[in-house]
Protein backbone atom coordinates (compact mmCIF):
# COMPACT_ATOMS: atom_id res chain seq x y z
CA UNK A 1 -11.16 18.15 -32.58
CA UNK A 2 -8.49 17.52 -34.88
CA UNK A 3 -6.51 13.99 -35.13
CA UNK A 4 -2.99 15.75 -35.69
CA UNK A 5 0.20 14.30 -33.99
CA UNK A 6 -0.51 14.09 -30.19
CA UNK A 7 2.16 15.17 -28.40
CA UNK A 8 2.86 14.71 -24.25
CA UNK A 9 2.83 18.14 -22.76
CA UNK A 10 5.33 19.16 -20.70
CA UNK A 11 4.58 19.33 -16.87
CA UNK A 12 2.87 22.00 -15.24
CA UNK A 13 2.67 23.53 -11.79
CA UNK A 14 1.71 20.69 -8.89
CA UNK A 15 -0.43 22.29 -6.50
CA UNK A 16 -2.45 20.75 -3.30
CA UNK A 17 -6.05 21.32 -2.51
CA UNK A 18 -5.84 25.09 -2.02
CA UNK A 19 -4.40 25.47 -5.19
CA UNK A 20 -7.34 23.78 -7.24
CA UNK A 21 -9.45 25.81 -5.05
CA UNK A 22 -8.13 29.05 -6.01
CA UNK A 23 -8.40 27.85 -9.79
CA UNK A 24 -11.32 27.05 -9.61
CA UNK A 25 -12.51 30.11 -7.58
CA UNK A 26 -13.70 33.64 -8.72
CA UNK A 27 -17.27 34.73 -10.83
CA UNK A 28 -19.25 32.48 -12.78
CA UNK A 29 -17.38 31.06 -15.85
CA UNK A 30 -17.19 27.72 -18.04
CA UNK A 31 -15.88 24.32 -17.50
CA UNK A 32 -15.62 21.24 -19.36
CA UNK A 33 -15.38 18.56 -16.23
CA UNK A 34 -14.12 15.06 -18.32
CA UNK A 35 -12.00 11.64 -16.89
CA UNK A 36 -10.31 8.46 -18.51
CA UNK A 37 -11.74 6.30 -21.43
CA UNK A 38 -13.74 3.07 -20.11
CA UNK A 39 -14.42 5.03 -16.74
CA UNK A 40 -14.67 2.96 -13.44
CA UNK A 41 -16.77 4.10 -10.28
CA UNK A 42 -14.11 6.68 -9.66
CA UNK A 43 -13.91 8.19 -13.29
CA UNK A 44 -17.53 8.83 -13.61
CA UNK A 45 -18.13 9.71 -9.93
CA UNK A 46 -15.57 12.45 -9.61
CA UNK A 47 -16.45 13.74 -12.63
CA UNK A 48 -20.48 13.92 -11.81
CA UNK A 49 -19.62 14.91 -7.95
CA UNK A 50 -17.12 17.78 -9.12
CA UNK A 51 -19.44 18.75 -12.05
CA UNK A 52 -22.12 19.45 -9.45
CA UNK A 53 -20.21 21.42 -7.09
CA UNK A 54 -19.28 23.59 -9.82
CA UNK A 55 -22.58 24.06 -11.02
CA UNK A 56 -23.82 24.65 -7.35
CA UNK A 57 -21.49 27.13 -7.98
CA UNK A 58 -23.56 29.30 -10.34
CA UNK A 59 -20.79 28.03 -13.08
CA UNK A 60 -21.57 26.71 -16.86
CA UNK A 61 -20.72 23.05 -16.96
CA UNK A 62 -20.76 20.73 -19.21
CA UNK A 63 -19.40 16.83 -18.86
CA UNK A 64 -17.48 15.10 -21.64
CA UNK A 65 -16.24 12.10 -21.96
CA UNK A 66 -14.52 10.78 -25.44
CA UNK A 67 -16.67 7.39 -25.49
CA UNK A 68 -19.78 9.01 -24.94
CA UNK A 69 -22.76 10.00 -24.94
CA UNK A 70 -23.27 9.26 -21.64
CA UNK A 71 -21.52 6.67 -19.69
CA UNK A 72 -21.49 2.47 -19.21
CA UNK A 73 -24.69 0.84 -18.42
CA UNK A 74 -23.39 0.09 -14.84
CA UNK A 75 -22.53 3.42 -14.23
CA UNK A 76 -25.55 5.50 -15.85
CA UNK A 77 -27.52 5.53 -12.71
CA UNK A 78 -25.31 8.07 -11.25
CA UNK A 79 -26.57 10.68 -13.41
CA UNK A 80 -29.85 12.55 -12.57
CA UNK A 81 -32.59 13.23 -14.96
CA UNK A 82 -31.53 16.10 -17.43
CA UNK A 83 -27.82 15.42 -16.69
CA UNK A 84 -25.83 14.24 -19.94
CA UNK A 85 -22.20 13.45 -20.71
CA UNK A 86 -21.52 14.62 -24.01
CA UNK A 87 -19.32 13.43 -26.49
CA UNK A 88 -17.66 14.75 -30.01
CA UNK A 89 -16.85 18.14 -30.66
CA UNK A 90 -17.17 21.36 -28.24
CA UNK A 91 -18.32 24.27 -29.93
CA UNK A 92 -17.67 27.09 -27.22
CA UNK A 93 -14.55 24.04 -26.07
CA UNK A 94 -11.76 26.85 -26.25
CA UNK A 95 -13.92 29.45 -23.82
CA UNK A 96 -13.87 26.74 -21.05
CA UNK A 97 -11.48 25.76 -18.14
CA UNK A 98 -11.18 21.86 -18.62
CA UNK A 99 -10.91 20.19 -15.47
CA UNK A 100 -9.61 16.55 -15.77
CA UNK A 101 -10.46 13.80 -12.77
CA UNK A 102 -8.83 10.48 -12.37
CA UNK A 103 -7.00 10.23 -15.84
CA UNK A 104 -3.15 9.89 -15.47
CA UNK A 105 -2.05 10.89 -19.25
CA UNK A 106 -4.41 12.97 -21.63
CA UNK A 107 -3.61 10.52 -23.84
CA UNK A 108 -6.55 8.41 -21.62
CA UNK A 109 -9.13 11.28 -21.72
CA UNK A 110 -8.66 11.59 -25.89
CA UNK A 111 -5.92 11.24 -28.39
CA UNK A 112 -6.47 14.64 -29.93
CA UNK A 113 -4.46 17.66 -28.78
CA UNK A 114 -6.50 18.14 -25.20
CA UNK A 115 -4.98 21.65 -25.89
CA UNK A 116 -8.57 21.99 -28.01
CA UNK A 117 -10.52 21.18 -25.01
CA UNK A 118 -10.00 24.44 -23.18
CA UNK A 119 -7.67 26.24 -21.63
CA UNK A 120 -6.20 25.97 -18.67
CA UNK A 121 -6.40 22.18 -18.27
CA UNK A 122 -6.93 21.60 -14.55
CA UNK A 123 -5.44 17.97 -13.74
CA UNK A 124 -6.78 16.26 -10.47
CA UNK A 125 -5.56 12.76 -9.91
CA UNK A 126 -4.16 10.14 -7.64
CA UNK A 127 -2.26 7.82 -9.78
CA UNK A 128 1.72 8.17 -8.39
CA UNK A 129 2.93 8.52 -11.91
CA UNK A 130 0.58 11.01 -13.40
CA UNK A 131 2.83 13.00 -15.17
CA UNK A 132 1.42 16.45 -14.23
CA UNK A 133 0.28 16.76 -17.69
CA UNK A 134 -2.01 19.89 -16.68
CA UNK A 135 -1.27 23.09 -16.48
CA UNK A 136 -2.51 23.32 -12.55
CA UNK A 137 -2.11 19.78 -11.04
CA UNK A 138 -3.21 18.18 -8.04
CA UNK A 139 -1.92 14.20 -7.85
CA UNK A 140 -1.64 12.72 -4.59
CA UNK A 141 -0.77 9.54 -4.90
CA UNK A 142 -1.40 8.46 -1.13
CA UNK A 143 -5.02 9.50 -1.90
CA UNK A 144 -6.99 5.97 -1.88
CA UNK A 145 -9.27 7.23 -4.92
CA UNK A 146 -9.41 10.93 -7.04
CA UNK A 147 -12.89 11.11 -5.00
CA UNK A 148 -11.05 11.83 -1.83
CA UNK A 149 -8.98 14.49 -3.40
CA UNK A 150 -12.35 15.74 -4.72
CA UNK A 151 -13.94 16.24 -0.99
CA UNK A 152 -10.19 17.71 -0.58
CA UNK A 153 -11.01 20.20 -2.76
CA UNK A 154 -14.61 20.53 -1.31
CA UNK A 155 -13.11 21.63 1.57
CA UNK A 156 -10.62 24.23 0.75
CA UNK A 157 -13.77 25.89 -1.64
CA UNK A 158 -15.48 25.66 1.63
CA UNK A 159 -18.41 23.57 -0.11
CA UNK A 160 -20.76 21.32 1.81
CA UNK A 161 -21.09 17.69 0.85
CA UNK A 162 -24.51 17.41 0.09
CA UNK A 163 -26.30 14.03 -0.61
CA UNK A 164 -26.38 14.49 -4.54
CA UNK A 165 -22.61 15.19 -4.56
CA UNK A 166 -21.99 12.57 -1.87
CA UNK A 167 -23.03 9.75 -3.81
CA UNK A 168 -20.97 9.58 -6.90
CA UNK A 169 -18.22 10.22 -4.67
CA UNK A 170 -19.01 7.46 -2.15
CA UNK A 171 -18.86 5.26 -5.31
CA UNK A 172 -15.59 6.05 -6.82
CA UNK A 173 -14.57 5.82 -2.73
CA UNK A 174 -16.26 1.98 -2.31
CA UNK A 175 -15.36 1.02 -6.52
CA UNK A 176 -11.12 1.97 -6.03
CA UNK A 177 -10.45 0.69 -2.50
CA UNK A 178 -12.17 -2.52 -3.39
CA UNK A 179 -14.61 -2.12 -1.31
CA UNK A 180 -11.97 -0.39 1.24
CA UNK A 181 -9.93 -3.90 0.82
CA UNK A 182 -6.86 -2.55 -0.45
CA UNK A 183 -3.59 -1.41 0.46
CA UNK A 184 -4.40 2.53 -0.92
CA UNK A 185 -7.59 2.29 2.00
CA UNK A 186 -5.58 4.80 4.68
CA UNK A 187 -7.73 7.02 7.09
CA UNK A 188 -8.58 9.58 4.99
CA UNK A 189 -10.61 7.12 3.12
CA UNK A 190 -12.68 5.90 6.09
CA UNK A 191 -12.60 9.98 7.55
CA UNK A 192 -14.40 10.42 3.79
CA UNK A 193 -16.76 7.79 3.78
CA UNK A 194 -18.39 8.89 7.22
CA UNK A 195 -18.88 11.92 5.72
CA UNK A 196 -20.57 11.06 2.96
CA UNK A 197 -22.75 8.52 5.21
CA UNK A 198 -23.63 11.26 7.15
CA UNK A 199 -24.43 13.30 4.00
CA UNK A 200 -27.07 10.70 2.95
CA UNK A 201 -25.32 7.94 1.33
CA UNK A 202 -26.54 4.62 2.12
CA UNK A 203 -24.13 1.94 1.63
CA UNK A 204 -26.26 -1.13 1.31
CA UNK A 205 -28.21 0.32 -1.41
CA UNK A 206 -25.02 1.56 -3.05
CA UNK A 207 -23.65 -2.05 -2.48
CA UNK A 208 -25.97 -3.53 -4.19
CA UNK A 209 -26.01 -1.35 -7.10
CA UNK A 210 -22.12 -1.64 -7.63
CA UNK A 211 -21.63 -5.48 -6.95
CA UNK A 212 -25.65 -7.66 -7.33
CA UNK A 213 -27.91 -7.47 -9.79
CA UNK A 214 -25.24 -9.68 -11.84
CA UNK A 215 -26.72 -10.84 -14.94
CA UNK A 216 -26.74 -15.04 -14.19
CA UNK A 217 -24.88 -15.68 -17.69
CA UNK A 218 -22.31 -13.11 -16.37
CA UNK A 219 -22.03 -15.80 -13.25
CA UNK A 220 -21.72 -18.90 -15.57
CA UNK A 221 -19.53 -17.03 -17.73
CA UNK A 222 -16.74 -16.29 -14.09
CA UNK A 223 -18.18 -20.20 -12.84
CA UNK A 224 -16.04 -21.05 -16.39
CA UNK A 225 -13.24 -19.05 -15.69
CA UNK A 226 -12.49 -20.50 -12.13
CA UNK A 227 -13.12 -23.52 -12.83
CA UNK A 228 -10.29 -24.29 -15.46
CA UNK A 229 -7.95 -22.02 -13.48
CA UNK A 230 -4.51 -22.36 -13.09
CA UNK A 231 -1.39 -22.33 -10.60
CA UNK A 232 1.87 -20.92 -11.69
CA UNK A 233 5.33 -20.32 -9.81
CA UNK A 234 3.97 -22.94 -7.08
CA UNK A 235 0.83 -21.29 -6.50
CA UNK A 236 2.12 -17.41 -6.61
CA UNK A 237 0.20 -16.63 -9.81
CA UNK A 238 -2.74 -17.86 -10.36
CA UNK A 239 -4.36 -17.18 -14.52
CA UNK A 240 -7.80 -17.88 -16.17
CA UNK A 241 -8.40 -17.25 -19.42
CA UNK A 242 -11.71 -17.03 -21.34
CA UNK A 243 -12.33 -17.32 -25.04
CA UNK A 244 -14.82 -16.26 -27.36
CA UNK A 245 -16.20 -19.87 -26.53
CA UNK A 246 -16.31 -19.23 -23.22
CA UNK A 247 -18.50 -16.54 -23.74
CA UNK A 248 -20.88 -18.05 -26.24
CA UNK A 249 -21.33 -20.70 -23.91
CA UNK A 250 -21.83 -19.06 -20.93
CA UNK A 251 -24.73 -16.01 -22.59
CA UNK A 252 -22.80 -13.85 -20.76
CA UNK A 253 -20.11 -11.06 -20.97
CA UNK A 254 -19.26 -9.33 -18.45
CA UNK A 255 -15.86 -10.28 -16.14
CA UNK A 256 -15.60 -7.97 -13.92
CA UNK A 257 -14.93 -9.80 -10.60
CA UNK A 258 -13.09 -12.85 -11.77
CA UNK A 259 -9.53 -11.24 -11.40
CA UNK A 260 -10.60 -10.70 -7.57
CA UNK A 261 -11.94 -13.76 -6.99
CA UNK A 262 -8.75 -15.49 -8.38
CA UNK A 263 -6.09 -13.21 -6.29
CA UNK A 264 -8.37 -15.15 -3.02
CA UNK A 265 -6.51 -17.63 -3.59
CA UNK A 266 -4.46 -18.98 -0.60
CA UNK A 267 -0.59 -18.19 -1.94
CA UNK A 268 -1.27 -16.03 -4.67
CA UNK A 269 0.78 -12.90 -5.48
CA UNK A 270 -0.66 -11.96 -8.56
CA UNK A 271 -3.85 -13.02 -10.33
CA UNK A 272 -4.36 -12.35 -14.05
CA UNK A 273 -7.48 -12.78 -16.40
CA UNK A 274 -7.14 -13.12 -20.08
CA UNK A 275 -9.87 -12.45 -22.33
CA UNK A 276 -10.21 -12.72 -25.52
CA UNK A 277 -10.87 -9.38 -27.30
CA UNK A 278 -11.89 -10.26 -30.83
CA UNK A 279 -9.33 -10.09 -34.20
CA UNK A 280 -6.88 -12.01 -32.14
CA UNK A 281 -6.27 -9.46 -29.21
CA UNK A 282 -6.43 -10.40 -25.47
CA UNK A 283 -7.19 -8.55 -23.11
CA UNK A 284 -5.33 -8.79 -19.50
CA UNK A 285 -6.21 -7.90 -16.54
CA UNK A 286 -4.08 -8.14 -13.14
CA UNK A 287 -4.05 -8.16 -9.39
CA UNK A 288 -1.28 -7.80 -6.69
CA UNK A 289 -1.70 -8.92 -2.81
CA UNK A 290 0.86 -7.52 -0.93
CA UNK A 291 3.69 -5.43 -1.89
CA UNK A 292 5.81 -8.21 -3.85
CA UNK A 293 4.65 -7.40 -7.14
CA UNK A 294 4.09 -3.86 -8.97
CA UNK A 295 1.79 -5.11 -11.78
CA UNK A 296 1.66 -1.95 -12.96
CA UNK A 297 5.45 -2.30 -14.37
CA UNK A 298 4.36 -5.97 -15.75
CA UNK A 299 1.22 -3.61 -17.62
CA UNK A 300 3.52 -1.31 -19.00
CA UNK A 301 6.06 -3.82 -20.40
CA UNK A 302 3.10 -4.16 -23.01
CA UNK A 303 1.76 -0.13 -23.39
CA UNK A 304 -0.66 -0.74 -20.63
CA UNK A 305 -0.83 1.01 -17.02
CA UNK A 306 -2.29 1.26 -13.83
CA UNK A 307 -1.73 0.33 -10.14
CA UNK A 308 0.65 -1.31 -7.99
CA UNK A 309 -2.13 -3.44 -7.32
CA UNK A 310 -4.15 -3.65 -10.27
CA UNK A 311 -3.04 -3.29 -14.49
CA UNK A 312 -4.10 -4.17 -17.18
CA UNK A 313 -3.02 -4.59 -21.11
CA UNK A 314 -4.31 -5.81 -24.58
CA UNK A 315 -1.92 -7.82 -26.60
CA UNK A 316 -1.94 -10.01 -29.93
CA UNK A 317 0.03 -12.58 -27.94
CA UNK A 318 -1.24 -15.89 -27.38
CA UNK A 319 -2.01 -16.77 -23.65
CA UNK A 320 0.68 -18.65 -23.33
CA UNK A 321 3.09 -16.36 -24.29
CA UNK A 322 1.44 -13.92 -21.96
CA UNK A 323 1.56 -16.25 -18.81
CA UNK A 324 5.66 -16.82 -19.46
CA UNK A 325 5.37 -12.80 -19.96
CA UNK A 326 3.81 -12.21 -16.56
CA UNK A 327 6.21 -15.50 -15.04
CA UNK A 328 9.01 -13.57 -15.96
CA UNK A 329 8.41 -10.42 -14.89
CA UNK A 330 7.72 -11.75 -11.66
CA UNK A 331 10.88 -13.29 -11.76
CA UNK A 332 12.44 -10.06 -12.32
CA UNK A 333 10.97 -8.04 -9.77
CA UNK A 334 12.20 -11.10 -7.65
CA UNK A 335 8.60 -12.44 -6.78
């Protein structure tokens, strides 16, 4: 893959279910199944589930993902022995059909010209403002996670959910509703979910994959976090921040959960985490209760993205600057 200028491609044809279906449909060929850079639950579970239906098939598949090989420690387990995500250069890339899952630009599956990675590009997503950067798209944004459009899709191929496909689904289900705690959770989510229970998925074990096993430095390193939280806007926003001391003193690195665990707080709108990044960035990560606040518009103020209900950004701004940056927007949006 060549690094020449990347350019956004223009939109392509929005289809529903049916249509990915029908692309997808037809004798044995080649796909590259990929999803966004630093993949959550739903990333690396739609692409896994939808790789093996396609490969159930009787279909050449390979998955890629640009920070591979492979995935995130916390998400490896997903993948069977003799499965691999591959990374770098695809020799036979232009003979395959690239299906993208979960990634709302192609700027967040690579920043070369996804035009190398195969063509058609087959775009299947449920962020609202996924530009329909495929050639064949399917973006429902009322869909709680891309793994529900995925069993969509199932469905209109006339595939059974089987137990090895039902898992990685069930996790990017559990991983983007929060634990079915959020707004996006509608019926079709909980429809889903029995399914997949009923396929073979067992959700305490999958619990306790996703959310224990916590490294206990990773727990000192949140304990730090809380504890010298703060209250802005009379309690609506509520910010931690964590240094690199933070982390040195705490042995641990991971902080996930904190963002969560600060939007619990009784009054708050908005929660934010700021972590320090290394050579002066920060990264920021957000959380909306309620429909007040689109912190997805606060994210993109700074070339960052997301949800209504949960951004995120990196900035060379101090955390100050970036508290009065969220304050303000909040203002604005007349939080």
């Amino acid at each position: 893959m060549s690094h020449h200028a990347h350019h956004n491609r223009p939109e392509g044809e929005r289809v529903g279910p049916v249509g990915i279906a029908t692309a997808l449909a037809g004798p044995a060929r080649k796909f590259t199944v990929t999803t966004h850079r630093k993949p959550d639950g739903d990333a690396a579970g739609s692409m896994i589930g939808l790789a093996r239906v396609l490969r159930g098939r009787g279909h050449d598949v390979i998955m890629w993902h640009v920070e591979g090989p492979g995935l995130p420690d916390d998400l490896a387990w997903l993948l069977a022995p003799g499965e691999e995500v591959r990374t770098g250069p695809v020799e036979d890339g232009d003979d395959r059909t690239l299906v993208s899952v979960d990634a709302a630009t192609s700027h967040r599956v690579s920043d070369d010209d996804p035009s190398l990675l195969g063509d058609p590009i087959i775009n299947i997503d449920h962020h609202h403002d996924d530009p329909a950067w495929g050639d064949i798209n399917l973006i429902d944004g009322d869909a709680s996670s891309t793994a529900e459009l995925i069993l969509q899709v199932m469905d209109a191929m006339d595939v059974a959910l089987t137990a090895d496909v039902a898992l990685p689904l069930y996790v990017g289900l559990v991983t983007d509703t929060g634990r079915f705690s959020y707004a996006s959770t509608g019926p079709g989510a909980h429809h889903a979910a029995a399914r997949m229970v009923e396929a073979g998925v067992r959700p305490g074990e999958v619990y306790r994959r996703l959310y224990e096993g916590t490294p206990l430095g990773d727990l000192r390193l949140a304990g730090r976090a809380i504890a010298a939280a703060r209250a802005e806007r009379g309690g609506r926003l509520v910010v931690a921040v964590i240094t690199e001391d933070d982390i040195a003193a705490a042995g641990g690195e991971d902080s996930d959960g904190v963002v969560e665990a600060l939007r619990a707080a009784r009054g708050a709108e908005v929660s934010a985490l700021i972590r320090a990044a290394g050579d002066g960035d920060w990264r920021v990560s957000m959380r909306a209760s309620g429909d007040a606040v689109d912190v997805s518009a606060i994210a993109a103020l700074e070339g960052g993205g997301g949800h209504r209900a949960a951004a995120g950004f990196t900035c060379h701004r101090d955390p100050e600057a970036i508290i009065a940056l969220i304050r303000d927007a909040m203002i604005a949006q007349g939080a």
